[in-house]
C-alpha atoms as a PDB file:
ATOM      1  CA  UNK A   1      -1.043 -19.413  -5.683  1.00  0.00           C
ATOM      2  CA  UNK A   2      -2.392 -16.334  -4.431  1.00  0.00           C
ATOM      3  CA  UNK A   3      -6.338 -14.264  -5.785  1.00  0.00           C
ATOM      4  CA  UNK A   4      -5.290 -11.483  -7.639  1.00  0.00           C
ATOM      5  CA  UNK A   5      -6.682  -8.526  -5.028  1.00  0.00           C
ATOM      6  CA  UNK A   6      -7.724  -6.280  -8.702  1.00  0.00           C
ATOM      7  CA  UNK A   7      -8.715  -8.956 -11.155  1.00  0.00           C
ATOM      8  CA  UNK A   8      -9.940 -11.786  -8.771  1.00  0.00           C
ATOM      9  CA  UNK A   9      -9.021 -14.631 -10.607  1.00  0.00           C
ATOM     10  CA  UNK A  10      -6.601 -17.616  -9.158  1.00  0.00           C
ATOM     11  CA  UNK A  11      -2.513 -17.179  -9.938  1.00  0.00           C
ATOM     12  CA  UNK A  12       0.898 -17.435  -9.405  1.00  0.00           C
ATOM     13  CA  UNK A  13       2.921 -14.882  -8.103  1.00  0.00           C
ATOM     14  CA  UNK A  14       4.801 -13.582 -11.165  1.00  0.00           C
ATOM     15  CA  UNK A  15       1.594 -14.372 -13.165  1.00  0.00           C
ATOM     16  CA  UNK A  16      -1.026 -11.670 -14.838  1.00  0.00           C
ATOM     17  CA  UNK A  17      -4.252 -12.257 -16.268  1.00  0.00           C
ATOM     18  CA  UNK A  18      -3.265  -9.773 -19.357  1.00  0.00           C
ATOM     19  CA  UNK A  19      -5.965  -7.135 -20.252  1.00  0.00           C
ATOM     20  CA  UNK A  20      -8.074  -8.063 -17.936  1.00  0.00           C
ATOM     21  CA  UNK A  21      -5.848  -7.596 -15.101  1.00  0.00           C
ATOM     22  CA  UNK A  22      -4.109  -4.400 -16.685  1.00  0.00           C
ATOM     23  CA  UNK A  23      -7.934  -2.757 -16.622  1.00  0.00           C
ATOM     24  CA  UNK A  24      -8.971  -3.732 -13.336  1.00  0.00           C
ATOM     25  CA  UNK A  25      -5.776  -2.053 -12.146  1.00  0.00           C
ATOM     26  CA  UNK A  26      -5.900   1.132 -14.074  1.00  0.00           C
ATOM     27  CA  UNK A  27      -9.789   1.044 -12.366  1.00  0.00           C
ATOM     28  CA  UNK A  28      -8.350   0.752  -9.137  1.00  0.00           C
ATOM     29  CA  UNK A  29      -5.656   3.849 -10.022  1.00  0.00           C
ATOM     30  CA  UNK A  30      -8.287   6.424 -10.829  1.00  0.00           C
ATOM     31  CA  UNK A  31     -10.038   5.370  -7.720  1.00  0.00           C
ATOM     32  CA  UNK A  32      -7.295   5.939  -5.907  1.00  0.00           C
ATOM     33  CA  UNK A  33      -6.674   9.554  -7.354  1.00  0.00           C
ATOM     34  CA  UNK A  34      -9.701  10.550  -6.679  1.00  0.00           C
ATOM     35  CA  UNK A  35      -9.194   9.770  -2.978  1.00  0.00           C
ATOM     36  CA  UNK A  36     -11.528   6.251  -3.158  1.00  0.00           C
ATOM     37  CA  UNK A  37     -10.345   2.637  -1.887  1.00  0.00           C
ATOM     38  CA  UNK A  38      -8.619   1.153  -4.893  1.00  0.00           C
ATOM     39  CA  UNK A  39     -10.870  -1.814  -4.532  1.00  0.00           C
ATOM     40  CA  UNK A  40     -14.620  -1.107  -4.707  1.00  0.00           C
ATOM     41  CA  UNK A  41     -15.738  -4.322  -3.130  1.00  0.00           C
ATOM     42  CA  UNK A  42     -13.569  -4.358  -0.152  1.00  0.00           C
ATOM     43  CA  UNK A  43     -16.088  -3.554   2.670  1.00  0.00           C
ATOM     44  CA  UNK A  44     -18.725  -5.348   1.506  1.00  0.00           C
ATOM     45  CA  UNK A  45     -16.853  -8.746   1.565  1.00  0.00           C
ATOM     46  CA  UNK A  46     -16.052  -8.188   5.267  1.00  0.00           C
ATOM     47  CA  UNK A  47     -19.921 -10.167   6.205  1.00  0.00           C
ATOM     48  CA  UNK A  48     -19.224 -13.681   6.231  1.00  0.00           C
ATOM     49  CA  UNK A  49     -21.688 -15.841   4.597  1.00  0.00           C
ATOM     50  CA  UNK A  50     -23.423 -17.117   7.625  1.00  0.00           C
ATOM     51  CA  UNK A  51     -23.082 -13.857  10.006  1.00  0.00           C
ATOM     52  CA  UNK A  52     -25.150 -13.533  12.867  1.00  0.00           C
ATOM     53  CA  UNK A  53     -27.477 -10.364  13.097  1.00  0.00           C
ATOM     54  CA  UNK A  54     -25.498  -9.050  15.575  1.00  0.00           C
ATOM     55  CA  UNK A  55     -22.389  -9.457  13.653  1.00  0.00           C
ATOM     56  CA  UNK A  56     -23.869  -7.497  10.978  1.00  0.00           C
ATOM     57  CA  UNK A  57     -24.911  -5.036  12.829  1.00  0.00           C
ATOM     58  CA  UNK A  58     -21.126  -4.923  14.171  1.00  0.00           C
ATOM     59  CA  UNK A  59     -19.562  -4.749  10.811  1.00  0.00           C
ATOM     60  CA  UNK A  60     -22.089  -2.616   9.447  1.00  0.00           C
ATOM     61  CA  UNK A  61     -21.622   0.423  12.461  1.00  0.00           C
ATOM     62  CA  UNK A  62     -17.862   0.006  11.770  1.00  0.00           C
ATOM     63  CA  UNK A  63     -18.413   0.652   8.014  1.00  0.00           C
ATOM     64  CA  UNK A  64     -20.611   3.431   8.758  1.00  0.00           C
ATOM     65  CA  UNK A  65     -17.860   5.665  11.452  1.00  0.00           C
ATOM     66  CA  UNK A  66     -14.703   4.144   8.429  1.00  0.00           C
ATOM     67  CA  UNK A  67     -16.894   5.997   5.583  1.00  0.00           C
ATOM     68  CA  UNK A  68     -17.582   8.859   8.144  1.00  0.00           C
ATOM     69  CA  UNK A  69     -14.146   9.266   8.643  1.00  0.00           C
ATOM     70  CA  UNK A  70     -12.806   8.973   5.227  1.00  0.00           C
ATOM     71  CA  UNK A  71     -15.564  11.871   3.956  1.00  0.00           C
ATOM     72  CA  UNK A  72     -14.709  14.125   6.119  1.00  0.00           C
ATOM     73  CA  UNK A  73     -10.896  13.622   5.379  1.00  0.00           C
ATOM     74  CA  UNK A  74     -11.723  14.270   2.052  1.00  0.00           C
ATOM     75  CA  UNK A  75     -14.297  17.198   2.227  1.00  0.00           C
ATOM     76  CA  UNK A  76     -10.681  18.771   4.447  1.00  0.00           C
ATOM     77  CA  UNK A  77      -8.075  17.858   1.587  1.00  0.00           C
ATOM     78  CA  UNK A  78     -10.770  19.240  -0.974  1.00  0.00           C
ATOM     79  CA  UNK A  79     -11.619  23.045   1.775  1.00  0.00           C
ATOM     80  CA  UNK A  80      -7.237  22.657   1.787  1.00  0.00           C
ATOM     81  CA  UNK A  81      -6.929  22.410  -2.227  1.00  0.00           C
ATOM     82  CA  UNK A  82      -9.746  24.915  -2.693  1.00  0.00           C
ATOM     83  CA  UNK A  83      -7.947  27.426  -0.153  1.00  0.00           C
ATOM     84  CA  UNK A  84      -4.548  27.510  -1.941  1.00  0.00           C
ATOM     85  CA  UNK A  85      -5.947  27.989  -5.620  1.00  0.00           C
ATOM     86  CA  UNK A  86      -7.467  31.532  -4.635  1.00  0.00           C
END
């Protein structure tokens, strides 16, 4: 029994949650076509419950330069698309 990584709920392996599951996963499809982590909540789960300040501030900086990085691969694929429509 694995957690469904779109839906969240409890299941089997060849299992799916109908509708629910099917919409999360069409969710996570336009994010990813529009260059965004499939999953929304991904980097805010990475604080465990009872985290330290300093391990928040840990977390937190790495967040911080993987969002960094991630714009500014995007604001180049966007200057890259923009250059070969003219």
């Amino acid at each position: 029994m694995d957690k469904c990584r779109y839906c969240g709920k409890v299941r089997d392996e060849w299992d799916c949650h109908g509708q629910a599951c099917r919409t999360a996963i069409a969710r996570a499809l336009q994010r990813h076509r529009k260059g965004l982590p499939m999953l929304a909540n991904v980097i805010r789960n990475e604080i465990p419950a009872h985290a330290s300040t300093s391990e928040v501030i840990t977390v937190l900086s790495r967040q911080r330069m993987r969002a960094r990085r991630g714009n500014e691969a995007r604001r180049e694929r966007k200057e890259l698309e923009g250059t070969d429509t003219d």
